[in-house]
Protein backbone atom coordinates (compact mmCIF):
# COMPACT_ATOMS: atom_id res chain seq x y z
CA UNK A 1 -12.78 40.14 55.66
CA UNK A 2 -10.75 41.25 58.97
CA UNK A 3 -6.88 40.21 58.33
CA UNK A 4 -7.35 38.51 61.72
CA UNK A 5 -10.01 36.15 60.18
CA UNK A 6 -7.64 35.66 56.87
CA UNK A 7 -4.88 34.89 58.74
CA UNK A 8 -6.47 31.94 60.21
CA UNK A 9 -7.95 30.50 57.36
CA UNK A 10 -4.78 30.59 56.08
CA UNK A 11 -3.07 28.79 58.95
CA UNK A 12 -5.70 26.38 58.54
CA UNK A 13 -5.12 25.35 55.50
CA UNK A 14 -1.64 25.38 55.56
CA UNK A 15 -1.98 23.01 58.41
CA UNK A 16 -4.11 20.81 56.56
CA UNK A 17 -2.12 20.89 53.36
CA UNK A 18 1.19 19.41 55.29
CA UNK A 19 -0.89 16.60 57.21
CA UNK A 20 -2.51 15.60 54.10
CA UNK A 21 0.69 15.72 51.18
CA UNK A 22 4.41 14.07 51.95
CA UNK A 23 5.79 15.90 49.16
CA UNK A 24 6.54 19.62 48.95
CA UNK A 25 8.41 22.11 46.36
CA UNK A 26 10.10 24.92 47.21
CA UNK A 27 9.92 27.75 44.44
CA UNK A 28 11.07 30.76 43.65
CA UNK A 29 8.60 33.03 42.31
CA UNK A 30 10.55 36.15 41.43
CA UNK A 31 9.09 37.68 38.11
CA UNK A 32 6.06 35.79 37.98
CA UNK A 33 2.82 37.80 37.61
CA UNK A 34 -0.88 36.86 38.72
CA UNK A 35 -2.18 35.73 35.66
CA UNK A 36 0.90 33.55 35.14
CA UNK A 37 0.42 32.06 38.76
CA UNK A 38 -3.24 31.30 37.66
CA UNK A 39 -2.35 29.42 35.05
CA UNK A 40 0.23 27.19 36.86
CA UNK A 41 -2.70 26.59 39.20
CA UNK A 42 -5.26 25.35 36.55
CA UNK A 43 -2.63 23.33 35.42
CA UNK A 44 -1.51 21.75 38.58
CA UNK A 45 -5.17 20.50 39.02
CA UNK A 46 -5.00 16.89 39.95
CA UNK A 47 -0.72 16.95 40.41
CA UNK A 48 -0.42 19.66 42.94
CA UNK A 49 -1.48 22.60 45.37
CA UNK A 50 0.49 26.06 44.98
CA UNK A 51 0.80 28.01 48.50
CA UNK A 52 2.19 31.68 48.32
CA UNK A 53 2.43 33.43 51.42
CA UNK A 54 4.46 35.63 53.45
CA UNK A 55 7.52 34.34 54.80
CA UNK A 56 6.70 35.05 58.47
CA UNK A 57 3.20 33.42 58.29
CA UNK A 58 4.84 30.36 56.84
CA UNK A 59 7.53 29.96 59.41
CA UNK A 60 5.28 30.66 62.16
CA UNK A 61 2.70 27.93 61.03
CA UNK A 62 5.34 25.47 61.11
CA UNK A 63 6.95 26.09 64.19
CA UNK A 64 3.60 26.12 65.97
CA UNK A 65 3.29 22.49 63.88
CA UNK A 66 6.37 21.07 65.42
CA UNK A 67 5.09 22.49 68.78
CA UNK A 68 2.32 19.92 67.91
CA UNK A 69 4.91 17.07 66.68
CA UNK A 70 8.31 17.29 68.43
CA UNK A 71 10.80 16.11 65.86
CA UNK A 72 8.69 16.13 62.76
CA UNK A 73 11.13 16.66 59.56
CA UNK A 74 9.13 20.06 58.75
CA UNK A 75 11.61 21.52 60.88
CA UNK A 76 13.86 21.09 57.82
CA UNK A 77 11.59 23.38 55.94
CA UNK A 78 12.44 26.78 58.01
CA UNK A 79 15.56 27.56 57.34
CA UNK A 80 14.14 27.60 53.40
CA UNK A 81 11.32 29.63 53.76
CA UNK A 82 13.51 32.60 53.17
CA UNK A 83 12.63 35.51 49.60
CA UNK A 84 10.41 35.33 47.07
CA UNK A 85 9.10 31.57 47.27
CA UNK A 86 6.01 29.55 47.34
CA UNK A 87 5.28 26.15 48.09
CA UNK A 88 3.44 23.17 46.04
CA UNK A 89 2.01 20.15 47.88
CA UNK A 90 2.14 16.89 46.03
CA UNK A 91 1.87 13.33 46.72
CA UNK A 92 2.65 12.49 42.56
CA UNK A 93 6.02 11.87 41.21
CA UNK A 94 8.18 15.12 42.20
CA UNK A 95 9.45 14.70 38.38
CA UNK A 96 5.93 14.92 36.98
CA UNK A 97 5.39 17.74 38.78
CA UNK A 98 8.43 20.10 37.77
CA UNK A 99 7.52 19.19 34.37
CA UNK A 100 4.04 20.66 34.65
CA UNK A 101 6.04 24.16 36.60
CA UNK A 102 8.39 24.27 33.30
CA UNK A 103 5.88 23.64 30.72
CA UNK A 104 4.16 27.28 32.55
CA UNK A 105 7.38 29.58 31.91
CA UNK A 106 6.76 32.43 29.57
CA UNK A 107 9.57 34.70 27.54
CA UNK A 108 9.71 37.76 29.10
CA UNK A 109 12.01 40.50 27.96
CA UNK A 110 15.26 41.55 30.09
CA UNK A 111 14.70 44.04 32.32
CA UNK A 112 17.80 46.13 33.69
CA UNK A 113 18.88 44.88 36.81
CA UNK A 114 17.91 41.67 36.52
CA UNK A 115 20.43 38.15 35.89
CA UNK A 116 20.88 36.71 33.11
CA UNK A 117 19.51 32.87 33.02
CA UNK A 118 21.51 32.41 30.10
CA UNK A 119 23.64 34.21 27.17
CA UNK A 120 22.18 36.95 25.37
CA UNK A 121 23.62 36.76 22.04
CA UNK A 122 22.17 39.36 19.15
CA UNK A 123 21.97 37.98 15.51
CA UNK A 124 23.69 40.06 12.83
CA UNK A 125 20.34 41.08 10.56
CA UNK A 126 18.50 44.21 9.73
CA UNK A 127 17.40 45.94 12.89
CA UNK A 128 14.26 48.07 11.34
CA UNK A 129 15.90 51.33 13.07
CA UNK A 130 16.67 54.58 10.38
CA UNK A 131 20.03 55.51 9.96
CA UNK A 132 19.74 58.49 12.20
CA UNK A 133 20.03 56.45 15.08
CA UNK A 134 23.33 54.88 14.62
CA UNK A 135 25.19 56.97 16.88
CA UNK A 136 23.10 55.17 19.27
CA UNK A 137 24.16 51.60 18.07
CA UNK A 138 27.86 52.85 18.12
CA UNK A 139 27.53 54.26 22.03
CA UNK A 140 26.71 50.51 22.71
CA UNK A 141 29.85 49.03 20.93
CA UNK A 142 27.45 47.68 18.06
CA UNK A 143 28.93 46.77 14.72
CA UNK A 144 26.53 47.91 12.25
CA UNK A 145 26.39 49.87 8.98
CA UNK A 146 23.45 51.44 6.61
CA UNK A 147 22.01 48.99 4.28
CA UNK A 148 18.58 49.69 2.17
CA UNK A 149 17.77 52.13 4.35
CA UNK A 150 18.13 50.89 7.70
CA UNK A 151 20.79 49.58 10.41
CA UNK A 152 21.46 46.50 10.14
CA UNK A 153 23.93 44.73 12.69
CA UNK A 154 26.93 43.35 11.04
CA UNK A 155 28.15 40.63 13.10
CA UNK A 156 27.05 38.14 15.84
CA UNK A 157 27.37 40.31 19.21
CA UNK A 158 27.38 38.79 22.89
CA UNK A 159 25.37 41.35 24.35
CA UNK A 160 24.98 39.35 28.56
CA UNK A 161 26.98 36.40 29.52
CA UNK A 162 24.91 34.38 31.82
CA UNK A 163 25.32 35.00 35.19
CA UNK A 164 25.49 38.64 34.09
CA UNK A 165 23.52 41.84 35.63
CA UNK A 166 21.42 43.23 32.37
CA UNK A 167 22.45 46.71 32.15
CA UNK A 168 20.39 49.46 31.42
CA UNK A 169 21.85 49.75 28.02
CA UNK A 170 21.56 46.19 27.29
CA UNK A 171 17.65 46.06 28.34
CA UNK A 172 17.07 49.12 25.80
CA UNK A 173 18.80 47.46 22.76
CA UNK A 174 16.88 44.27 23.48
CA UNK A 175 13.79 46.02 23.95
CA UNK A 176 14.34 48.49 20.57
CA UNK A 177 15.16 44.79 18.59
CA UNK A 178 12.27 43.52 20.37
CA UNK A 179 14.04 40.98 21.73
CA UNK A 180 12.60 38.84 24.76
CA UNK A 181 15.98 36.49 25.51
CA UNK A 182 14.67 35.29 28.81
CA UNK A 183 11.71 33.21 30.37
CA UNK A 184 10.09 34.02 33.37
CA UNK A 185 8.35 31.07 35.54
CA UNK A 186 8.60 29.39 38.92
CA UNK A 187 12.16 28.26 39.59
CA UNK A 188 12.83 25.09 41.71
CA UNK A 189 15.31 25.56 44.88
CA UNK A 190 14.66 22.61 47.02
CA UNK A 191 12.25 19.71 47.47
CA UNK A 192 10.80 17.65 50.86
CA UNK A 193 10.28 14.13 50.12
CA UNK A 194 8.82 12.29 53.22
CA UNK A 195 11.34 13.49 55.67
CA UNK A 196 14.06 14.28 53.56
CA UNK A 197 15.12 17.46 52.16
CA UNK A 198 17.48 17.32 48.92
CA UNK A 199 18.36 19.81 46.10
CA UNK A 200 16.15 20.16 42.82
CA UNK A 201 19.24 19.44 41.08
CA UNK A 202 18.79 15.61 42.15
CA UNK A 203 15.23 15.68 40.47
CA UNK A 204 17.92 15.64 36.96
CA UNK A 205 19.45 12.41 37.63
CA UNK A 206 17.86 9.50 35.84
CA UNK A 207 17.83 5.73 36.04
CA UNK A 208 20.02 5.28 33.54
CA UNK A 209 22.57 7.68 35.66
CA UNK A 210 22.12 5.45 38.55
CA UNK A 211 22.96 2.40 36.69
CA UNK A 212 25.82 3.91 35.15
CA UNK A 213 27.37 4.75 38.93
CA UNK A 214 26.21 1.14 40.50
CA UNK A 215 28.00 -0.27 37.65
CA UNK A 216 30.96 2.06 37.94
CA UNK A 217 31.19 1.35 41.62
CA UNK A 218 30.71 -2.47 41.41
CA UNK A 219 33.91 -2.23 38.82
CA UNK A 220 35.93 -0.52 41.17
CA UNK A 221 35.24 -2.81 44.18
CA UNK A 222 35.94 -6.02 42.02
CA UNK A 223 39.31 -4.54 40.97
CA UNK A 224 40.41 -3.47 44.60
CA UNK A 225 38.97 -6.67 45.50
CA UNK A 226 41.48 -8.70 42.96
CA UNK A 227 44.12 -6.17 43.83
CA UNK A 228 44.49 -6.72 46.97
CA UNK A 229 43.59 -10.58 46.90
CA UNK A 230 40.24 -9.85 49.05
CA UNK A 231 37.08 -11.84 48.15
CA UNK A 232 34.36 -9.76 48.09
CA UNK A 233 30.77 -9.96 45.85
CA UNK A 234 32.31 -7.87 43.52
CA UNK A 235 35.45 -9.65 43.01
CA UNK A 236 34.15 -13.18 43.24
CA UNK A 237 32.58 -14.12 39.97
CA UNK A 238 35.97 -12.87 38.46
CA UNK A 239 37.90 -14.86 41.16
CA UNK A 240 36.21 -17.96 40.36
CA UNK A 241 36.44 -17.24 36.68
CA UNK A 242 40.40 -16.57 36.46
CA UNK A 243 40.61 -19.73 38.78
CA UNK A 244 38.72 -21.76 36.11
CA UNK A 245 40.91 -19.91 33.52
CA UNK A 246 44.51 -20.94 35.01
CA UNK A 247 42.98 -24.73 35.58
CA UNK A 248 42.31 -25.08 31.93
CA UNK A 249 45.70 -23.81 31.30
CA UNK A 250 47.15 -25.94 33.32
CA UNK A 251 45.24 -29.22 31.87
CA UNK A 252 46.01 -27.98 28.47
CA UNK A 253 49.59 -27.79 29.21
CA UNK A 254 50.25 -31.11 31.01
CA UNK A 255 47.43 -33.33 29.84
CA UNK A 256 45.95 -33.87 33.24
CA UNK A 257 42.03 -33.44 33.45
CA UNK A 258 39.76 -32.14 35.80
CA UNK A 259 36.45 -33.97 36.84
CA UNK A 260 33.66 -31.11 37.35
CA UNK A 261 30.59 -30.43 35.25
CA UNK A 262 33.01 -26.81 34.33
CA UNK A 263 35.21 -29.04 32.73
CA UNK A 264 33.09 -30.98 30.39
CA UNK A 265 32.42 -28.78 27.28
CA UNK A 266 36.78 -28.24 27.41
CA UNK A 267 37.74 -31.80 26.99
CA UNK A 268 37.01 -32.10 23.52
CA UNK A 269 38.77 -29.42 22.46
CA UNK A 270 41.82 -30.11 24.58
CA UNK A 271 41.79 -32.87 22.74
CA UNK A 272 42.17 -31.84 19.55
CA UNK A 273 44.62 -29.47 20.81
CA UNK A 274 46.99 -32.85 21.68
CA UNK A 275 50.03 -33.02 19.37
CA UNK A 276 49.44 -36.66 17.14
CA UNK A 277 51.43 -39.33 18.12
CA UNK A 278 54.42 -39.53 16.15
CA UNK A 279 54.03 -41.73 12.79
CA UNK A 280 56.30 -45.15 11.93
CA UNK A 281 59.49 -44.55 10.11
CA UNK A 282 58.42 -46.84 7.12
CA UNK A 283 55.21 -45.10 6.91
CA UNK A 284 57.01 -41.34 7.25
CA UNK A 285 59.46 -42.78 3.81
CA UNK A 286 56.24 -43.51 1.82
């Protein structure tokens, strides 16, 4: 098929994928083969579309969108169409989705040049390498010695710190100890939500989180509120309350009762709280 005619089926679709979803992913895709992107597809069936692209296609189907709809949100999407990324449509919960995109990453062994997603730390063990290789192990700053034949590593070693660029060196140790300290899948940068455009890192806040701050917040605002002597919905059930509070201690003090439905379930025990009338000399003798 003529790249003419493939371009625009793909602007086509495209087109059709951003009128029909409200919800789109922004990915990173670095490291990710073909057979791993089929997979994510079969199992985004039902949750979710996956779009890969060039970058210039993509930008250039939006803009021609907005030409279409002057101040649509998409405009929010160009500045991110920028590397190695792909796009999933959605109109499910973003958080079921990202769950399905993690539950597709693979381990994948470091490759030299690459970051490190996290810290590569090598176990102390036998490494299965003959001892005519330890010159090897000591270029690399390895502790090891000869045991039963073999190398075997003698402490824990921190080989990458996260963050890190795998060296060379590194990537050849891991691969000799066939180690594979990474996982490769689609990484989340950014998500559109019906007109808004927020960081994946807001996808890891949960309800509870949000409770936590309204309740945080409220608690602040009631104390400023008392602070400063400033009614506000905050402060007010704790206004009324120490007001309550000081008019028991007042009744308890001097006797004097207040009428109110508040004050019922109090008299009683004020009452027994009343000192008992002195008694009769004659009767204090006896």
């Amino acid at each position: 098929m003529p790249s003419r005619e493939r371009k625009e089926q793909y602007f086509t679709k495209m087109t059709s994928l951003m009128n029909d979803y409200n919800r789109i992913l922004i990915l990173n895709a670095d490291h990710v083969g073909s057979f791993q992107f089929q997979q994510i597809r079969i199992a985004l069936r039902g949750v979710g579309i996956v779009l890969m692209g060039k970058n210039t296609l993509m930008r250039k189907i939006v803009a021609a969108y907005l030409e279409e709809n002057p101040g649509h949100p998409y405009e929010q999407l160009l500045p991110l169409l920028r590397g190695n990324v792909c796009l999933i449509f959605s109109n499910k919960e973003l958080s079921e989705v990202r769950q399905v995109v993690e539950d597709n990453r693979v381990p994948a062994a470091a490759k030299a040049g690459v970051i490190a997603e996290c810290n590569v730390i090598v176990p102390p063990g036998p490494t299965g390498c003959d001892p005519g290789q330890t010159a090897w192990f000591q270029a690399l700053n390895v502790p090891t010695k000869i045991s039963r034949g073999q190398i075997e590593i003698v402490s824990e070693l921190k080989l990458v710190l996260k963050g890190d660029k795998v060296g060379g060196s590194e990537a050849a140790l891991l691969q000799k100890l066939n180690l594979k300290p990474f996982t490769y899948g689609l990484v989340l940068l950014s998500v559109y939500d019906n007109g808004d455009v927020f960081s994946a890192a807001v996808l890891d806040i949960t309800d509870d989180d949000l409770k936590n701050k309204f309740s945080t917040s409220c608690r602040r605002a009631a104390a400023i509120g008392l602070e400063l002597g400033l009614p506000t919905l905050c402060s007010l059930p704790h206004s009324v309350g120490n007001a309550i509070r000081r008019a028991l201690a007042i009744s308890a003090e001097t006797g004097y009762t207040f009428d109110g439905p508040v004050f019922e379930p109090w008299k009683a025990g004020f009452a027994a709280l009343q000192p008992a009338p002195a008694a009769e000399p004659e009767a204090a003798a006896e």
